[in-house]
Each structure stands twice: as structure tokens, then as C-alpha cells.
C-alpha atoms as a PDB file:
ATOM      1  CA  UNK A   1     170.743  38.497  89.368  1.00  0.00           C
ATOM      2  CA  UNK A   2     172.728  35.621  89.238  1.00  0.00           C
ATOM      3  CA  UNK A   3     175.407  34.627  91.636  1.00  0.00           C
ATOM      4  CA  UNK A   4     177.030  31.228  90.230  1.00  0.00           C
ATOM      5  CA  UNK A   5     179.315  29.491  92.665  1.00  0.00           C
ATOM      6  CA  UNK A   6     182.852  29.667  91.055  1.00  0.00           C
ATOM      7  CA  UNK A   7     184.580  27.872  94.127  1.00  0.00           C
ATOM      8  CA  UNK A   8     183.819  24.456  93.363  1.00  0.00           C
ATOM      9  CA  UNK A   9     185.180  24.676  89.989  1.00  0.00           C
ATOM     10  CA  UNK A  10     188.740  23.267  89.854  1.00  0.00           C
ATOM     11  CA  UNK A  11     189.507  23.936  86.472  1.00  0.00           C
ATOM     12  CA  UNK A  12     190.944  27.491  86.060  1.00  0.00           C
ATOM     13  CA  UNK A  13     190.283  28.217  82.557  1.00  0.00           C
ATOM     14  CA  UNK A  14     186.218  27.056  83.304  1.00  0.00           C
ATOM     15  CA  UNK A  15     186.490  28.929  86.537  1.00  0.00           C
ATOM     16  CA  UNK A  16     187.740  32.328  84.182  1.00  0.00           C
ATOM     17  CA  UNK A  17     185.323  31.292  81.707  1.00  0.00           C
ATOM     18  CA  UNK A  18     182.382  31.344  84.244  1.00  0.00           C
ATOM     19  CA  UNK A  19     183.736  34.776  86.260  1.00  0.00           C
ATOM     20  CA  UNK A  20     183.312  36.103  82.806  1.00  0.00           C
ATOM     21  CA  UNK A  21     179.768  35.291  82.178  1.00  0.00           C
ATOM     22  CA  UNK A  22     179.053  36.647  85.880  1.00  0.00           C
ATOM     23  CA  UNK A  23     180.702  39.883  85.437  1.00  0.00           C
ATOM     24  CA  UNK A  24     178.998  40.395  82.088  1.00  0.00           C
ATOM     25  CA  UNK A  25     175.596  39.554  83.891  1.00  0.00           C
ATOM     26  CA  UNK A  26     176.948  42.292  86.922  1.00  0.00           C
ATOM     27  CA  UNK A  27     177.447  44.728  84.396  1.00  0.00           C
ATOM     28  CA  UNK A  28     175.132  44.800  81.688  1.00  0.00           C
ATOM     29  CA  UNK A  29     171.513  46.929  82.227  1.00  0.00           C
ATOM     30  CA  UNK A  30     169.580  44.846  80.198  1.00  0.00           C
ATOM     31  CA  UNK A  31     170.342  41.915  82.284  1.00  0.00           C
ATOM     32  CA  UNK A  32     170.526  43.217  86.101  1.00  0.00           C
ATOM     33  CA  UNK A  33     167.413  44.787  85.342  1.00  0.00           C
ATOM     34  CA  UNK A  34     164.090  43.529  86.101  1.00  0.00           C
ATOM     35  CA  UNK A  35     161.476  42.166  83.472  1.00  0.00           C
ATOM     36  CA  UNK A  36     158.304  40.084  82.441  1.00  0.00           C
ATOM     37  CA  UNK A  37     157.825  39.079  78.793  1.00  0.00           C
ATOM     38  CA  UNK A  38     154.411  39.196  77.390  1.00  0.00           C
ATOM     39  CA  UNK A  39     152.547  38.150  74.443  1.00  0.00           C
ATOM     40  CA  UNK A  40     149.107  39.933  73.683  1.00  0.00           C
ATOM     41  CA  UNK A  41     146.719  39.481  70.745  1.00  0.00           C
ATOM     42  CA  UNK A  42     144.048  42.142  70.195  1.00  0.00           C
ATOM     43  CA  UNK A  43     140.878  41.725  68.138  1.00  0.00           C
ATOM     44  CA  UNK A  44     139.913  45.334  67.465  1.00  0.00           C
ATOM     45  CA  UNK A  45     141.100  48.965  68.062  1.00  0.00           C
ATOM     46  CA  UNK A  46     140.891  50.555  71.458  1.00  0.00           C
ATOM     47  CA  UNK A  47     142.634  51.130  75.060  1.00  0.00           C
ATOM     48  CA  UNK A  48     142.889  48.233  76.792  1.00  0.00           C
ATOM     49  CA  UNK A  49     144.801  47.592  80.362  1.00  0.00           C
ATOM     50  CA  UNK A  50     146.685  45.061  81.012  1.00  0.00           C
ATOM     51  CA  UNK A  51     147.853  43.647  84.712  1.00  0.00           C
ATOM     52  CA  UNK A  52     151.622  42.706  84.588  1.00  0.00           C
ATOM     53  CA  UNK A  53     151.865  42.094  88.368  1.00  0.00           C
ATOM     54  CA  UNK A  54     155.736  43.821  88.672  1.00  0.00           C
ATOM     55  CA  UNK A  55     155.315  45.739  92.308  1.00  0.00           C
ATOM     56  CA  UNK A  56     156.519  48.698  90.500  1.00  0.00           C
ATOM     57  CA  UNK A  57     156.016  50.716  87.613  1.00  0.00           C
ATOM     58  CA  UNK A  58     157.357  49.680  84.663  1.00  0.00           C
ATOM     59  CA  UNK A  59     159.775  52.474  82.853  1.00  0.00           C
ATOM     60  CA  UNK A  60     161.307  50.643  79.972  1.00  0.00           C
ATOM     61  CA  UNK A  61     159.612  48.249  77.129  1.00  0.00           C
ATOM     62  CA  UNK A  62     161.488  46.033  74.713  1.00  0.00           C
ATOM     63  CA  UNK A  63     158.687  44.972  72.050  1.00  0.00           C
ATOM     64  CA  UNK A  64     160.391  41.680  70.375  1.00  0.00           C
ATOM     65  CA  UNK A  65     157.393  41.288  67.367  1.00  0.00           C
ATOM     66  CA  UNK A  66     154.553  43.083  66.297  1.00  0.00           C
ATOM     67  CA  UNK A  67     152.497  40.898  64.110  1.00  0.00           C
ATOM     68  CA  UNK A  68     149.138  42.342  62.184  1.00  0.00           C
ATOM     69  CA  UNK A  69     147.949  45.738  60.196  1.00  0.00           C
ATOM     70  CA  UNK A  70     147.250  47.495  63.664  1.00  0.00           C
ATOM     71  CA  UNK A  71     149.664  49.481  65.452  1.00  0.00           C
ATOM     72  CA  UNK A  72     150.232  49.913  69.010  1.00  0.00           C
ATOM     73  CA  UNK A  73     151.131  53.017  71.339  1.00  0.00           C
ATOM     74  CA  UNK A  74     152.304  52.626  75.149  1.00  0.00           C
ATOM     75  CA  UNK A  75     150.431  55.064  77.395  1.00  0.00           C
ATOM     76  CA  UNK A  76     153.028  55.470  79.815  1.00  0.00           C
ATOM     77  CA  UNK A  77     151.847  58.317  81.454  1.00  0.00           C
ATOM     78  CA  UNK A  78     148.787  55.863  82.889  1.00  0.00           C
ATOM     79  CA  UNK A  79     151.064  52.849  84.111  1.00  0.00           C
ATOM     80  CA  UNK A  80     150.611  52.023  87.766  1.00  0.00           C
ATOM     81  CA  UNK A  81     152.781  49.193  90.127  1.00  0.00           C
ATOM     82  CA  UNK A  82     149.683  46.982  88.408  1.00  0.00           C
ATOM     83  CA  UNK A  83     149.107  47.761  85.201  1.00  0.00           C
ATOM     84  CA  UNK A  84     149.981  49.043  82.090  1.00  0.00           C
ATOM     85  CA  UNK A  85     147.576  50.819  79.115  1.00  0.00           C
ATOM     86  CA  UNK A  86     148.166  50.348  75.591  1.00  0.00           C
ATOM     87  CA  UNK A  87     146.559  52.245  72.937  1.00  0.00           C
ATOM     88  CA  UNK A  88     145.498  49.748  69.900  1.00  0.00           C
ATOM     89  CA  UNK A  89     144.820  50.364  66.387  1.00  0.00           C
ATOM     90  CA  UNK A  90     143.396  47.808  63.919  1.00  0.00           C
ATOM     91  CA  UNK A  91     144.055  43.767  64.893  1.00  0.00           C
ATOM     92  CA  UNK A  92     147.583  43.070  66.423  1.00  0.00           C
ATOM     93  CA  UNK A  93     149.642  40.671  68.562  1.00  0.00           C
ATOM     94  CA  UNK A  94     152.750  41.764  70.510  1.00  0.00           C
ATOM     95  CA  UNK A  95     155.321  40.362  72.429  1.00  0.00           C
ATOM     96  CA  UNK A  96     157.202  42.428  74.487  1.00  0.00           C
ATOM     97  CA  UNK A  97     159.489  42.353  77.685  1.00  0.00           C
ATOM     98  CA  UNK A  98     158.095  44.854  80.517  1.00  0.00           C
ATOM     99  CA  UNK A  99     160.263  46.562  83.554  1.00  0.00           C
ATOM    100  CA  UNK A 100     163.216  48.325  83.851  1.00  0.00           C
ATOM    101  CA  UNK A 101     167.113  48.716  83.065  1.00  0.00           C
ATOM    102  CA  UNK A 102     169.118  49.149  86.306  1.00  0.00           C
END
């Protein structure tokens, strides 16, 4: 989270500005929660696991690209506080944010 310090600020307007930005970060659950972005090529079809290091289980993925004639299926059911499994079909590389909305 971040905490920016507003008190040094003598401007009011930049001091509103920046309470703002700090509220929105307070308030939104995309960006109180907690994530890890990834980016993962694979060659050829199969499960694969893949450490993420969080400390907990991940419940929520945000895949930002898929790139490649495979396809790729979250086995969430088998994520641990250490790793995840995804289920590959066919070459693909994806980027994705890992964790959870608060």
C-alpha cells in the first residue's frame, strides 16, 4: 500500500491532488491487493508448475497477453502458498499478474 506523506506539501491544491491519488489507492481492490506479474513461454503442450514465491495462495489471475496457437487453463484447484499449475496446449507465452484482490 502506499502511504505518501501529504504534510510537507504546502501547496493545497497539490496537497488535494495527492490525498486523491491516496484515497483512490485505499480504495480500489485491484490496487490494495497483492500481486506478482509473470511472463512464461512454453515450448509444447502439458502441465507444468510454476513457483511464484507469494506466502499464500494465489486466488485471482489477471492474464495481460497470450501470444501463440496454444491455449492455457489455470488449475486452481492444485495451487499451493508456492506454486501454481497451468495446463498448456500447443506453444504459448503469457504474461499475467498473480495474487489477490483485497
Amino acid at each position: 500500500m502506499i502511504n505518501l506523506k501529504l504534510f510537507g506539501l504546502a501547496d493545497a491544491s497539490v496537497r488535494e491532488n495527492f490525498s486523491e491519488i491516496e484515497r483512490e489507492f485505499r480504495e480500489s481492490p485491484i490496487l490494495k491487493g497483492s500481486w506478482a506479474f509473470f511472463e512464461k513461454a512454453y515450448k509444447a503442450s502439458g502441465t507444468f508448475k510454476l513457483f511464484h514465491g507469494l506466502g499464500f495462495i494465489p486466488k485471482d489471475i489477471i492474464v495481460t497477453s497470450s501470444r501463440g496457437a496454444g491455449s492455457a487453463i489455470f488449475l486452481h484447484d492444485n495451487f499451493t502458498e508456492d506454486y501454481i499449475e497451468i495446463q498448456v496446449v500447443a506453444p504459448i507465452t503469457l504474461r499475467f499478474l498473480l495474487g489477490k484482490v483485497k
